[in-house]
Protein backbone atom coordinates (compact mmCIF):
# COMPACT_ATOMS: atom_id res chain seq x y z
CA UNK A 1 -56.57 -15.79 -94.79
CA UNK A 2 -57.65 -12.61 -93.40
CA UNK A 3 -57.51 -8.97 -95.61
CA UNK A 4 -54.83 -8.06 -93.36
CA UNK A 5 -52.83 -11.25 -93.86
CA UNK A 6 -53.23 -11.06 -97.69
CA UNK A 7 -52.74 -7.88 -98.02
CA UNK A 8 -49.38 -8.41 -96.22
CA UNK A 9 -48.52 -11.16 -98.45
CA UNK A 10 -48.97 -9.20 -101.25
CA UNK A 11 -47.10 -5.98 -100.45
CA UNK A 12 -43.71 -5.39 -102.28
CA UNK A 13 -41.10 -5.59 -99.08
CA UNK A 14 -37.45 -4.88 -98.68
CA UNK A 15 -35.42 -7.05 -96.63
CA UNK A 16 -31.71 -5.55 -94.87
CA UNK A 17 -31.41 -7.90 -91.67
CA UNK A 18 -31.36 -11.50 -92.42
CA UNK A 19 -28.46 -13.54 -91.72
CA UNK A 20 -27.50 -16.21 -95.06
CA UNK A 21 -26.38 -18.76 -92.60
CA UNK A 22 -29.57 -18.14 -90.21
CA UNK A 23 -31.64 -19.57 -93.47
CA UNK A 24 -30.26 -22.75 -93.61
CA UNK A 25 -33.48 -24.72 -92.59
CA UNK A 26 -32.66 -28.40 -91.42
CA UNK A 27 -33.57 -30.56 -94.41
CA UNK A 28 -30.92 -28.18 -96.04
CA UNK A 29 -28.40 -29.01 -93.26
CA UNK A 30 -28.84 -33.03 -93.88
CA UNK A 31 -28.73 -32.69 -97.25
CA UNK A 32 -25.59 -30.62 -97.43
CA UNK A 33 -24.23 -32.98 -94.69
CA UNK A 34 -24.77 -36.14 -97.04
CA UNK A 35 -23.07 -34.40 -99.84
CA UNK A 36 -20.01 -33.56 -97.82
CA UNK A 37 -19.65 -37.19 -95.55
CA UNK A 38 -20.49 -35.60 -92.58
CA UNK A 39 -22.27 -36.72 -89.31
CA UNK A 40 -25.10 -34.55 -88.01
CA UNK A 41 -25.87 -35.16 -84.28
CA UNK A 42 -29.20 -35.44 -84.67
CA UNK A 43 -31.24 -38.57 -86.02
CA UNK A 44 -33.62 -36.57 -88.07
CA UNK A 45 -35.38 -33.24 -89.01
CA UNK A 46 -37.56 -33.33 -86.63
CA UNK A 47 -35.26 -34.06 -83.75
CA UNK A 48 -33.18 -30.91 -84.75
CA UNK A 49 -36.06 -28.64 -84.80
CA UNK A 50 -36.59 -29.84 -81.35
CA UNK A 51 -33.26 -28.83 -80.44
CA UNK A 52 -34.24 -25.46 -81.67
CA UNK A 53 -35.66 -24.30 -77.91
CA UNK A 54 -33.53 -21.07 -77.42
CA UNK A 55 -34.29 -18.87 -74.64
CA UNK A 56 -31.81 -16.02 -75.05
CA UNK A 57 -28.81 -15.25 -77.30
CA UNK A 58 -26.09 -17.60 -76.55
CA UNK A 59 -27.88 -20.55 -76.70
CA UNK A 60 -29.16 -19.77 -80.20
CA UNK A 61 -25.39 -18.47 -81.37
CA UNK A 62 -24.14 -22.10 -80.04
CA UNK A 63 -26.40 -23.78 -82.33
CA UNK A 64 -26.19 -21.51 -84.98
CA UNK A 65 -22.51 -22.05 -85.15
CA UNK A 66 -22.81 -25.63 -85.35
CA UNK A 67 -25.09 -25.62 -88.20
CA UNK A 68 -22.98 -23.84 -89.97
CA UNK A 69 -19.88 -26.80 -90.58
CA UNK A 70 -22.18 -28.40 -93.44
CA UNK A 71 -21.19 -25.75 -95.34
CA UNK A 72 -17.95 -26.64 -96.79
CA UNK A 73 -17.99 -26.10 -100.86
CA UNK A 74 -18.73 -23.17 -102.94
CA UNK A 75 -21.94 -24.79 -104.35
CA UNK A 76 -23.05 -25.30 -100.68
CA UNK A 77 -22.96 -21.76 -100.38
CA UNK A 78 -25.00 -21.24 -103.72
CA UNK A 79 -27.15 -23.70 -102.36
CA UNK A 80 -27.92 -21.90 -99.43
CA UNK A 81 -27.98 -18.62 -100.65
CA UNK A 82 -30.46 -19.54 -103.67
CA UNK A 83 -32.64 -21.37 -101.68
CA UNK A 84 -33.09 -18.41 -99.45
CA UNK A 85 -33.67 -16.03 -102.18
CA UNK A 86 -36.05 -17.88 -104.02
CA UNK A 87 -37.85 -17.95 -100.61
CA UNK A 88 -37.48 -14.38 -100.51
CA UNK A 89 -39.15 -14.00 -103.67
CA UNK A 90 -42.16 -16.20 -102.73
CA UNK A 91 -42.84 -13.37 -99.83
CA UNK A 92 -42.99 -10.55 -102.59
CA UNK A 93 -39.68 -9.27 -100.86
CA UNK A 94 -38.32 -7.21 -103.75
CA UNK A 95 -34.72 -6.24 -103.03
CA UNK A 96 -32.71 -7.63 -100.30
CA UNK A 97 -29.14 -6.76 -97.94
CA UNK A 98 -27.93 -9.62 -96.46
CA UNK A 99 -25.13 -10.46 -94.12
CA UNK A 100 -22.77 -12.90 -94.18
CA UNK A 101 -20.27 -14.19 -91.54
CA UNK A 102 -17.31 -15.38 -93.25
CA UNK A 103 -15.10 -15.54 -90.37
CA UNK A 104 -16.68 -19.27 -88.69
CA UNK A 105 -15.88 -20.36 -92.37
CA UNK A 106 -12.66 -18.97 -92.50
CA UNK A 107 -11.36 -19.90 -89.06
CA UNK A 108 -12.36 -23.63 -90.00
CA UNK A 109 -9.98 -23.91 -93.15
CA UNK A 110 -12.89 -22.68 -95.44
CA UNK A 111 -10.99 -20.36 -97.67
CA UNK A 112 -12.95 -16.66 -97.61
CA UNK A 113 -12.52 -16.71 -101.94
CA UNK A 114 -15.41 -20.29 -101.79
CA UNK A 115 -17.55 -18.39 -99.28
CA UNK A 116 -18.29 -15.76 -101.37
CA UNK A 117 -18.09 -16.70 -104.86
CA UNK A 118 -20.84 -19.15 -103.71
CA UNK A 119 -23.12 -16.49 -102.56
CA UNK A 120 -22.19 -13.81 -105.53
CA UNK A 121 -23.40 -16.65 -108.41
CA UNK A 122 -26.06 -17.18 -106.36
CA UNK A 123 -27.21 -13.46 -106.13
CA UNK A 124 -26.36 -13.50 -109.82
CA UNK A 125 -28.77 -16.13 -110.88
CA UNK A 126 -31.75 -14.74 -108.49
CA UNK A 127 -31.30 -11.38 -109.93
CA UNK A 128 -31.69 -12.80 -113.75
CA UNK A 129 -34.28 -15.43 -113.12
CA UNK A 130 -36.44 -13.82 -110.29
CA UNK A 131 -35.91 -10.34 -110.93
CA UNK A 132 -34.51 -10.21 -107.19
CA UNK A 133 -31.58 -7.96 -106.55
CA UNK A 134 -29.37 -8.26 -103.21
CA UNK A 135 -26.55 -7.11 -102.10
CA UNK A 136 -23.81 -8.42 -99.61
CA UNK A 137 -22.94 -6.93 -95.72
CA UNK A 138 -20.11 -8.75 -94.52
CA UNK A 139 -20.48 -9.03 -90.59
CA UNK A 140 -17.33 -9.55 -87.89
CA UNK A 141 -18.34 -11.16 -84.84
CA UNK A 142 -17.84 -9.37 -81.87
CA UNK A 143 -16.72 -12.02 -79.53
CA UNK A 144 -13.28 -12.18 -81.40
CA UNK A 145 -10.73 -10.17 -81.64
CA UNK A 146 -10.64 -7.30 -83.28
CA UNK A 147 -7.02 -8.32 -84.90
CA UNK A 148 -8.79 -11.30 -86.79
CA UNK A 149 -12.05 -8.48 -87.80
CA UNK A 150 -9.16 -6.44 -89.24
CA UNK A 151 -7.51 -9.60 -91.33
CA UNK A 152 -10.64 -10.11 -92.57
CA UNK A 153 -11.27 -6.88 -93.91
CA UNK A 154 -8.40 -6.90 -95.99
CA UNK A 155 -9.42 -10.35 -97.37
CA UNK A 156 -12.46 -8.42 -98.40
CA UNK A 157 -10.99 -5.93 -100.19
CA UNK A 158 -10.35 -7.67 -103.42
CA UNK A 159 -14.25 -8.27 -103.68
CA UNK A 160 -15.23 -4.97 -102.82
CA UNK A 161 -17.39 -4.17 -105.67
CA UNK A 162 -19.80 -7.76 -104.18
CA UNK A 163 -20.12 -5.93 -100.69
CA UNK A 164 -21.98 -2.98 -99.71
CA UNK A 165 -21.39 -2.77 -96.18
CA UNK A 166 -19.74 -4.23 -92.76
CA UNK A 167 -21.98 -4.95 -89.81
CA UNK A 168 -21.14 -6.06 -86.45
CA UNK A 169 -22.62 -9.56 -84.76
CA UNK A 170 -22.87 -11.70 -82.42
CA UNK A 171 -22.79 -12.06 -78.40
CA UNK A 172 -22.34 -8.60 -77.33
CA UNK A 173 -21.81 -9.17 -73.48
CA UNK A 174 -18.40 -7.65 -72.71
CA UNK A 175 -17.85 -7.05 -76.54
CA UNK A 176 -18.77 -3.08 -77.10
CA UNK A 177 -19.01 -1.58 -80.49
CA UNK A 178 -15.57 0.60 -79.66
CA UNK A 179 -13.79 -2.46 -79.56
CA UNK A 180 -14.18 -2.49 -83.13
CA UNK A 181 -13.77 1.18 -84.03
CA UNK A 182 -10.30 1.21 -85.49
CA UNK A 183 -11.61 -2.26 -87.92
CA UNK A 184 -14.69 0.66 -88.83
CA UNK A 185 -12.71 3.42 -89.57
CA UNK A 186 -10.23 1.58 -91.83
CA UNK A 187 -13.81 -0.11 -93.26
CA UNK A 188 -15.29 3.44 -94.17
CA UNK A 189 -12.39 4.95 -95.76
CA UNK A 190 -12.33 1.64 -98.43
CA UNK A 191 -16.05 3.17 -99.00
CA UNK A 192 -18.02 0.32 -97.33
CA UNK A 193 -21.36 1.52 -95.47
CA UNK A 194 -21.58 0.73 -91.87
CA UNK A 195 -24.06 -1.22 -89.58
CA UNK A 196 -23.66 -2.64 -86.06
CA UNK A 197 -25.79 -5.24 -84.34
CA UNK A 198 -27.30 -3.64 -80.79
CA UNK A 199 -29.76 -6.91 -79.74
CA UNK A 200 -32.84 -6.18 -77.82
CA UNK A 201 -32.26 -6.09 -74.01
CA UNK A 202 -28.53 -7.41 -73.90
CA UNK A 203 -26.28 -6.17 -71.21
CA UNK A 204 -25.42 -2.05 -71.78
CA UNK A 205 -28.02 -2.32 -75.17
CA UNK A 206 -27.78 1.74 -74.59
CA UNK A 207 -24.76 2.70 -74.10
CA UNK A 208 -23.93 0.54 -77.39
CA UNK A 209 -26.38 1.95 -79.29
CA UNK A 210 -24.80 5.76 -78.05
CA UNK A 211 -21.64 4.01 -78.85
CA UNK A 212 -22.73 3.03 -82.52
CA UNK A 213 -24.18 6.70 -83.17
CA UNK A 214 -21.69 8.76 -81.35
CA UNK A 215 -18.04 6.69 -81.50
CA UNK A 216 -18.54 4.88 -84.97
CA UNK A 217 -20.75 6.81 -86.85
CA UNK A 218 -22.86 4.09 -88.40
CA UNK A 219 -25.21 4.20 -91.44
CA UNK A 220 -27.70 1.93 -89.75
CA UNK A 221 -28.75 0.30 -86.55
CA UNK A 222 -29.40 -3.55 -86.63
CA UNK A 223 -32.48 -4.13 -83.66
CA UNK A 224 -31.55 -0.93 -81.78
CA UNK A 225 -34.90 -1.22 -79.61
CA UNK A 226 -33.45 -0.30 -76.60
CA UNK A 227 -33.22 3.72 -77.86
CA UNK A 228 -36.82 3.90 -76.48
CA UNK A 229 -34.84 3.69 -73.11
CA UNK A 230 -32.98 7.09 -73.85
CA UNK A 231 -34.99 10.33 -74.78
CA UNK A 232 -31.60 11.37 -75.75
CA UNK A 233 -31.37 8.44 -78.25
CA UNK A 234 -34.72 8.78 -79.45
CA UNK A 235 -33.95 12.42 -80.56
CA UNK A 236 -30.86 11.61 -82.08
CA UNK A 237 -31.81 8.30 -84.10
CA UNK A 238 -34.79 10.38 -85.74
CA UNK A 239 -32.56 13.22 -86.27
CA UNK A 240 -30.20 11.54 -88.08
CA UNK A 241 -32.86 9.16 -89.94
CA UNK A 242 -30.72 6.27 -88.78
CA UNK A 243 -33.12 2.70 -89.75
CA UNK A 244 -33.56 0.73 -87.48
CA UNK A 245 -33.87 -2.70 -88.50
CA UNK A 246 -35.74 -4.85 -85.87
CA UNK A 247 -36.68 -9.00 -85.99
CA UNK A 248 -39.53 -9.41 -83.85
CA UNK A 249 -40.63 -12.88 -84.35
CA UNK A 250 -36.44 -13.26 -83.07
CA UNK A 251 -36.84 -11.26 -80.57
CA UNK A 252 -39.79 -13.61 -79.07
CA UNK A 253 -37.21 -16.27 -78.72
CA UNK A 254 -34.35 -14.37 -77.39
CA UNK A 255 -36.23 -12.18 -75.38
CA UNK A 256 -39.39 -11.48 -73.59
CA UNK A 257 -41.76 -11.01 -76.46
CA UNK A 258 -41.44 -9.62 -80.58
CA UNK A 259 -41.57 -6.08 -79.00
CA UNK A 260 -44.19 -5.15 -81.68
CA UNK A 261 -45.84 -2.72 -79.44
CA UNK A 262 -42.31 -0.85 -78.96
CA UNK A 263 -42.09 -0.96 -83.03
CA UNK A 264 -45.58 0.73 -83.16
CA UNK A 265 -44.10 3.55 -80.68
CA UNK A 266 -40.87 4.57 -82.80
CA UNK A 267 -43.48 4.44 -85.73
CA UNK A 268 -45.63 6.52 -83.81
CA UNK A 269 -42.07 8.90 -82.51
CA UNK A 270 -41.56 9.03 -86.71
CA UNK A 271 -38.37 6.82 -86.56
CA UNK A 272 -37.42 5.14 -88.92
CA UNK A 273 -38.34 1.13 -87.47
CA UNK A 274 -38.34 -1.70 -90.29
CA UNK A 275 -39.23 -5.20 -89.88
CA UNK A 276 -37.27 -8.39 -91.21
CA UNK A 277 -36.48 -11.64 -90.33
CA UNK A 278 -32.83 -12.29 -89.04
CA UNK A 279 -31.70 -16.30 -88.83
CA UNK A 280 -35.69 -17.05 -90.15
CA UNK A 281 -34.46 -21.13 -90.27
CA UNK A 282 -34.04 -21.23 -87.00
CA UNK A 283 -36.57 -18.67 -85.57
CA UNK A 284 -39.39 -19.87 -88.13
CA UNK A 285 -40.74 -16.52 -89.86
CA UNK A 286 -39.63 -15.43 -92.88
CA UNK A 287 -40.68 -11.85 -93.81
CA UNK A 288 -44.82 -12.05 -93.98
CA UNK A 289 -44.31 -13.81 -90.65
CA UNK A 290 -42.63 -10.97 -89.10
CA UNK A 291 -44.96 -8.85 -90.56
CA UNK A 292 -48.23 -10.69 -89.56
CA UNK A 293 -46.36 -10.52 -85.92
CA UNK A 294 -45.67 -7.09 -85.53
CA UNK A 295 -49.29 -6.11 -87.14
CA UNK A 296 -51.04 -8.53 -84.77
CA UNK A 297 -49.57 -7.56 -81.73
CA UNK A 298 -48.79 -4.28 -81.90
CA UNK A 299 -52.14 -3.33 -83.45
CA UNK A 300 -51.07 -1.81 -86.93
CA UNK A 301 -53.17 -0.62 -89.13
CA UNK A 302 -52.58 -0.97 -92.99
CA UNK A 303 -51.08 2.37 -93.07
CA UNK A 304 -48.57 1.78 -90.37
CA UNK A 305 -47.71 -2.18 -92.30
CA UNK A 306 -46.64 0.22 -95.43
CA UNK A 307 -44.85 2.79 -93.59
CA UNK A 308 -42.79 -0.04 -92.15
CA UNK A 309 -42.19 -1.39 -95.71
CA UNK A 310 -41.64 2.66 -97.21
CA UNK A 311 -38.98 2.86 -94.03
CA UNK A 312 -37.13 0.05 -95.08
CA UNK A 313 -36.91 0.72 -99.20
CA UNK A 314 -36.12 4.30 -97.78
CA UNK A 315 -33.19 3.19 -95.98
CA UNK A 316 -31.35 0.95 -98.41
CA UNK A 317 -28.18 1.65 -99.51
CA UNK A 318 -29.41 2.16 -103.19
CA UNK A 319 -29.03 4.89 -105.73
CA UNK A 320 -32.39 7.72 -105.05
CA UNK A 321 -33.99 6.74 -108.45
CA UNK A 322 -33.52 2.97 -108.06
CA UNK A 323 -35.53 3.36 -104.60
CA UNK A 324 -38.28 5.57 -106.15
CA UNK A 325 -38.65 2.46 -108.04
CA UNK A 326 -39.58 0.35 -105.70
CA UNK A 327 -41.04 3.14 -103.76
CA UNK A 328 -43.68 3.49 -106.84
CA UNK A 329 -44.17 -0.25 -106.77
CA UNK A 330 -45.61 0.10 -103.29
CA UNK A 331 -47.56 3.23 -103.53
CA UNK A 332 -49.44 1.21 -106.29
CA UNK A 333 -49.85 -1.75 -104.39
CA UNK A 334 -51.06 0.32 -101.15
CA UNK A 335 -53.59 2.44 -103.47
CA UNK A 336 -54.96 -1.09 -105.00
């Protein structure tokens, strides 16, 4: 392993873009499909990592989707969501924000109370035996309505204390953030912070992000690349400090290339870019992946790797002393 590599592996890191469902890696999937008498359509592991050969968004969201119908049972979910935070761990990732789609659950006679209680005893357990604290973002996907967003909002409500945030996902083609704004207002006046997914070179990527900053009024930007197409968006995402929260070893699949030399420019333009892993089952790279990526090919050195990881415990929606914390944690590491 080279320094670089190890000293990536190393480095305490903060994770706030990773999908729960996007870590269910295949041997997971056949398992959980035993358990539950289920059929996959695939013979083997191998044969469904084959079938993971995406080339832009839809065709990864149509397999995503499908992967998800193993998950029927609240200790599927627990399952899932352990087994990805235990991986977490293993990459020195320190504190994580992760979102969770409850509506392909829901809208297949999953009731929303199983999804989450699943997740929340998992979270629970990490947090006590791996010293790994998460918290929840519950994302509404953008290619349905907004009227079934809005009923699942209120579902929400009586766990609001397990969720932190709403986010927006999805396929954005023909689905604009403003579609959602009355579902956002309603969100931020129950007190939950706001994100909204703007993926890397999708159709209008900056008139959503404008749409996100100037029409919602989000906390965060999930991806959000495209603002490098907009001096006007470049000033007002670094006035505001809005994170930026960008996948590149996802973005190789969906798009053309990790756009690691576009994270080293917003680094360079003092924005606030992090780096995480999104739906790492499917995309293979977990955090130190996406970090050996973006270093690799976008020619960081060690002081930009850290600024990436300072961005991202800088923009977590934790209390100021609880992020000086971890903040100290990697000043240490970095001065080792």
């Amino acid at each position: 392993m080279s320094e670089m590599r190890e000293f990536i592996a190393g480095m305490p890191k903060c994770e706030l873009h990773v999908h729960i469902e996007g870590t269910l890696e295949p041997e997971m999937k056949f398992e959980l499909a035993r358990r539950n008498a289920m059929t996959l359509p695939y013979p083997d592991v191998a044969a469904m990592r084959a079938a993971y050969d995406f080339h832009d968004l839809p065709s990864f969201l149509k397999i995503y989707y499908e992967g998800m119908n193993v998950l029927r049972h609240e200790p599927d979910f627990y399952d899932l969501t352990y087994a990805y935070l235990t991986k977490a761990h293993a990459h020195n990732v320190r504190y994580v924000e992760m979102f969770f789609d409850p509506q392909p659950h829901t809208g297949r006679g999953v009731p929303f109370d199983v999804v989450i209680r699943g997740i929340r005893r998992a979270q629970m357990d990490a947090e006590r035996l791996l010293d790994l604290k998460s918290q929840l973002i519950m994302c509404f996907l953008r290619d349905w309505s907004a009227e079934f967003a809005m009923t699942t909002l209120v579902q929400a409500l009586p766990y609001r204390e397990w969720i932190v945030g709403v986010g927006l996902d999805s396929d954005e083609k023909n689905n604009p953030p403003v579609k959602f704004k009355a579902v956002f207002e309603r969100a931020r006046s129950e007190g939950f912070l706001l994100t909204m997914h703007c993926d890397v070179d999708q159709q209008n990527s900056t008139e959503h992000i404008r749409q996100c900053l100037e029409d919602i009024g989000v906390n965060r930007i999930d991806h959000g690349v495209n603002v490098l197409d907009s001096n006007a968006l470049i000033d007002e995402v670094a006035r505001r400090q809005i994170a930026l929260t960008i996948c590149p070893v996802s973005n190789a699949f969906v798009t053309n290339g990790s756009k690691a030399k576009e994270i080293k420019r917003l680094l360079d333009l003092g924005i606030r870019a992090t780096v995480h892993s999104d739906d790492p089952a499917y995309f293979r790279g977990y955090m130190n992946e996406n970090f050996v990526c973006t270093q690799e090919e976008g020619g960081l050195s060690k002081a930009d790797v850290v600024q990436l990881s300072r961005n991202a415990f800088e923009s977590t929606w934790l209390p100021r002393a609880t992020k000086d914390g971890y903040l100290s944690e990697l000043d240490a590491y970095s001065a080792r």
